[in-house]
N, C-alpha and C. Protein backbone atom coordinates (compact mmCIF):
# COMPACT_ATOMS: atom_id res chain seq x y z
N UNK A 1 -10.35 19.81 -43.68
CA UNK A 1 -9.42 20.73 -43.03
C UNK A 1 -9.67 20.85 -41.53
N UNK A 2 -10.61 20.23 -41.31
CA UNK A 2 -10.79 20.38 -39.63
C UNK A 2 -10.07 19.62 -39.25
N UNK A 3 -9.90 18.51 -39.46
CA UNK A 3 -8.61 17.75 -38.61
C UNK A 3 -7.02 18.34 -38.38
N UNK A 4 -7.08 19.13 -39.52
CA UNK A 4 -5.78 20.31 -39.39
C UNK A 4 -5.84 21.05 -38.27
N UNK A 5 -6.97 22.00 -37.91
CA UNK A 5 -6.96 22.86 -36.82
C UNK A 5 -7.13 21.56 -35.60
N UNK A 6 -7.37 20.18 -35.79
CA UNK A 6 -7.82 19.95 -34.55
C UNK A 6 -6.38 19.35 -33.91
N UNK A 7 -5.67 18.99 -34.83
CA UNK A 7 -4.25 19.01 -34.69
C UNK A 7 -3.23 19.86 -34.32
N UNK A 8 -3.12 20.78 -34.97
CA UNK A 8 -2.14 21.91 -34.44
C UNK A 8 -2.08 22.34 -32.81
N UNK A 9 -3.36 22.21 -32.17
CA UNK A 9 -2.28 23.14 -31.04
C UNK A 9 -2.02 21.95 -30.28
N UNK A 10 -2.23 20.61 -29.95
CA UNK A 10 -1.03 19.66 -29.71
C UNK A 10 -0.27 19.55 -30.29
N UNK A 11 0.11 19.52 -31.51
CA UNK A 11 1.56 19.87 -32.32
C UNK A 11 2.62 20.90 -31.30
N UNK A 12 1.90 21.66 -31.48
CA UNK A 12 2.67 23.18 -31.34
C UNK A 12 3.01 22.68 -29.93
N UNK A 13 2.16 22.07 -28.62
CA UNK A 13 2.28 22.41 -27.02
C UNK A 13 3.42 21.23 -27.08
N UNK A 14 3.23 20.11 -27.73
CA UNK A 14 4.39 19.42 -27.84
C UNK A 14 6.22 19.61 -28.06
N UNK A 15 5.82 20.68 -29.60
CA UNK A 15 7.23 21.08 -29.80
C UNK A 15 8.01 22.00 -28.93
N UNK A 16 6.80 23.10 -28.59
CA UNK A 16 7.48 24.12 -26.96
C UNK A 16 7.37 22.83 -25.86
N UNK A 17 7.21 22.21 -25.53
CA UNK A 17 7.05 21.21 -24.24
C UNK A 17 8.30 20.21 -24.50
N UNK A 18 8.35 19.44 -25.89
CA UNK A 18 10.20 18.99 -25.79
C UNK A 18 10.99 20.14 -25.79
N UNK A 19 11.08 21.43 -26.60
CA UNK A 19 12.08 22.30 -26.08
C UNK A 19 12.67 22.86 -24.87
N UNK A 20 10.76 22.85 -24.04
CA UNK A 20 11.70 22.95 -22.53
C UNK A 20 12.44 22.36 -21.88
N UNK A 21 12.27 20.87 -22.29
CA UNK A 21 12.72 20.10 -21.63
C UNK A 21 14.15 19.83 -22.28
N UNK A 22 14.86 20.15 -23.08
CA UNK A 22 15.63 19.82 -23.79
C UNK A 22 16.80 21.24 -23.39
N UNK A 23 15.97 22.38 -23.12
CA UNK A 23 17.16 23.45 -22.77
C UNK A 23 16.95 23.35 -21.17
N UNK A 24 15.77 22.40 -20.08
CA UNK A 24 16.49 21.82 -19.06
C UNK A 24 17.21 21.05 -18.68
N UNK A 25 17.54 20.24 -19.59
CA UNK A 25 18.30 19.53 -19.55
C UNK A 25 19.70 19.77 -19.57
N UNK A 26 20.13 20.93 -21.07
CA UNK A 26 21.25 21.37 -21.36
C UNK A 26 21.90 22.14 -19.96
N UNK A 27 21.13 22.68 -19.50
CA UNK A 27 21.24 24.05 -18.40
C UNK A 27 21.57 23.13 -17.29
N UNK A 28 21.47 22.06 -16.98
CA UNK A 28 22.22 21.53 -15.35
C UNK A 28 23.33 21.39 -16.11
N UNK A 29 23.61 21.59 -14.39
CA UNK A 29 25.33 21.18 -14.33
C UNK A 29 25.95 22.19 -15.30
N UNK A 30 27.16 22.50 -15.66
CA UNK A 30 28.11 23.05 -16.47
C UNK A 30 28.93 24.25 -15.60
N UNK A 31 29.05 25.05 -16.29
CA UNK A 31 30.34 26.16 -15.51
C UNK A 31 29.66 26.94 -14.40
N UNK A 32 28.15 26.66 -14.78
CA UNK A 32 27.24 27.82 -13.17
C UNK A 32 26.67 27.15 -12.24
N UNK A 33 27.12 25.80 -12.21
CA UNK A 33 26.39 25.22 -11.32
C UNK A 33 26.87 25.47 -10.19
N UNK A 34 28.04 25.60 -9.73
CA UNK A 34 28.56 25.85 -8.31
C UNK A 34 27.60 27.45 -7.78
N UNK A 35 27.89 28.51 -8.59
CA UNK A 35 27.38 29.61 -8.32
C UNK A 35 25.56 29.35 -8.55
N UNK A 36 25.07 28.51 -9.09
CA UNK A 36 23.52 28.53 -8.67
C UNK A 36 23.55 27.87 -7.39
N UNK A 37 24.08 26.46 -7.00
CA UNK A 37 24.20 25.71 -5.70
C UNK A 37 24.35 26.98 -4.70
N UNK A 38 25.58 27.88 -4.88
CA UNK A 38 25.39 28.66 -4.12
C UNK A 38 24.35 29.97 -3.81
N UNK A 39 23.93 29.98 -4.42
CA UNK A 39 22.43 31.18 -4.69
C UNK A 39 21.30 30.25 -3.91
N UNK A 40 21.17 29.00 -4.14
CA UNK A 40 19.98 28.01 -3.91
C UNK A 40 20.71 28.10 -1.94
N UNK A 41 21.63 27.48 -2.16
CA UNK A 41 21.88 27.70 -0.20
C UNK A 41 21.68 28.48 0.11
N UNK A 42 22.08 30.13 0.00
CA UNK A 42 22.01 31.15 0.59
C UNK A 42 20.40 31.11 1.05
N UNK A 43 19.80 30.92 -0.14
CA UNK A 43 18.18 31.76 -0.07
C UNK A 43 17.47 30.43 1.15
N UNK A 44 18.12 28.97 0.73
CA UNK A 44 17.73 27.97 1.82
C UNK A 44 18.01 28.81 3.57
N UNK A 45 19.08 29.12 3.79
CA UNK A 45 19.79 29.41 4.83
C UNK A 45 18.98 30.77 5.12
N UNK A 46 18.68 31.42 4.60
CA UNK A 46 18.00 32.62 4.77
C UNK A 46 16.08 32.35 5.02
N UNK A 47 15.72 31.29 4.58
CA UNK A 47 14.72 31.44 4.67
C UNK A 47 14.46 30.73 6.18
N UNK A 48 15.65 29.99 6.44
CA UNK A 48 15.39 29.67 7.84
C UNK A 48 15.44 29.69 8.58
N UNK A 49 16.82 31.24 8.44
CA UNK A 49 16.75 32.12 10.08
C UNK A 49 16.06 32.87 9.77
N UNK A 50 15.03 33.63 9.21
CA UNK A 50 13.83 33.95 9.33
C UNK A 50 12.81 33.26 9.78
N UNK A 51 12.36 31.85 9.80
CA UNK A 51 11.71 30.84 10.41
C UNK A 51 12.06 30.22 11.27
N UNK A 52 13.51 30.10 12.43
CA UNK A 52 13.90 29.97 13.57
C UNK A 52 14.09 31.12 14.55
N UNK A 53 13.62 32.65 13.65
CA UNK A 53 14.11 33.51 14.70
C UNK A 53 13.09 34.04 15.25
N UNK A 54 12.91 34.17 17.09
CA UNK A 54 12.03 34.36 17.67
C UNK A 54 11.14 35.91 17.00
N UNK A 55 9.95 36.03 17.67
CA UNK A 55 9.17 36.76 17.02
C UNK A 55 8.92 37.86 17.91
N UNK A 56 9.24 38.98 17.45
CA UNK A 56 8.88 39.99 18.98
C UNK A 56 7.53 40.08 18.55
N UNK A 57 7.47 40.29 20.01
CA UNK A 57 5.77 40.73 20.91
C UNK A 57 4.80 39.41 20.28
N UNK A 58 5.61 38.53 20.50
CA UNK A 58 4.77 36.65 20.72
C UNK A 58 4.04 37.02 21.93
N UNK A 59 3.27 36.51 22.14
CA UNK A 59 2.38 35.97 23.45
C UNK A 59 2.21 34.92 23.93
């Protein structure tokens, strides 16, 4: 029976590890992709007029 326990939790990290990958997969693209594209620009665009905008009291 030890080869049972020595088995299982690669079993198990496997079956959650194809599932993730299998509901990432499902999840691109479809009816929200425009509205994530747009969530992903905003926060792009935002993070970089915060990182182009001068800094008061620079020296």
């Amino acid at each position: 029976m030890d080869y049972v326990s020595a088995l299982v939790p690669p079993v198990v990290m496997a079956v959650f590890f194809t599932g993730l990958i299998v509901t990432i997969v499902k999840t691109q693209g479809g009816a929200n992709k425009a509205k994530e594209d747009a969530a992903v620009d905003a926060a792009v665009a935002r993070a970089e007029s915060v990182r182009q905008s001068p800094e008061a009291g620079g020296a």
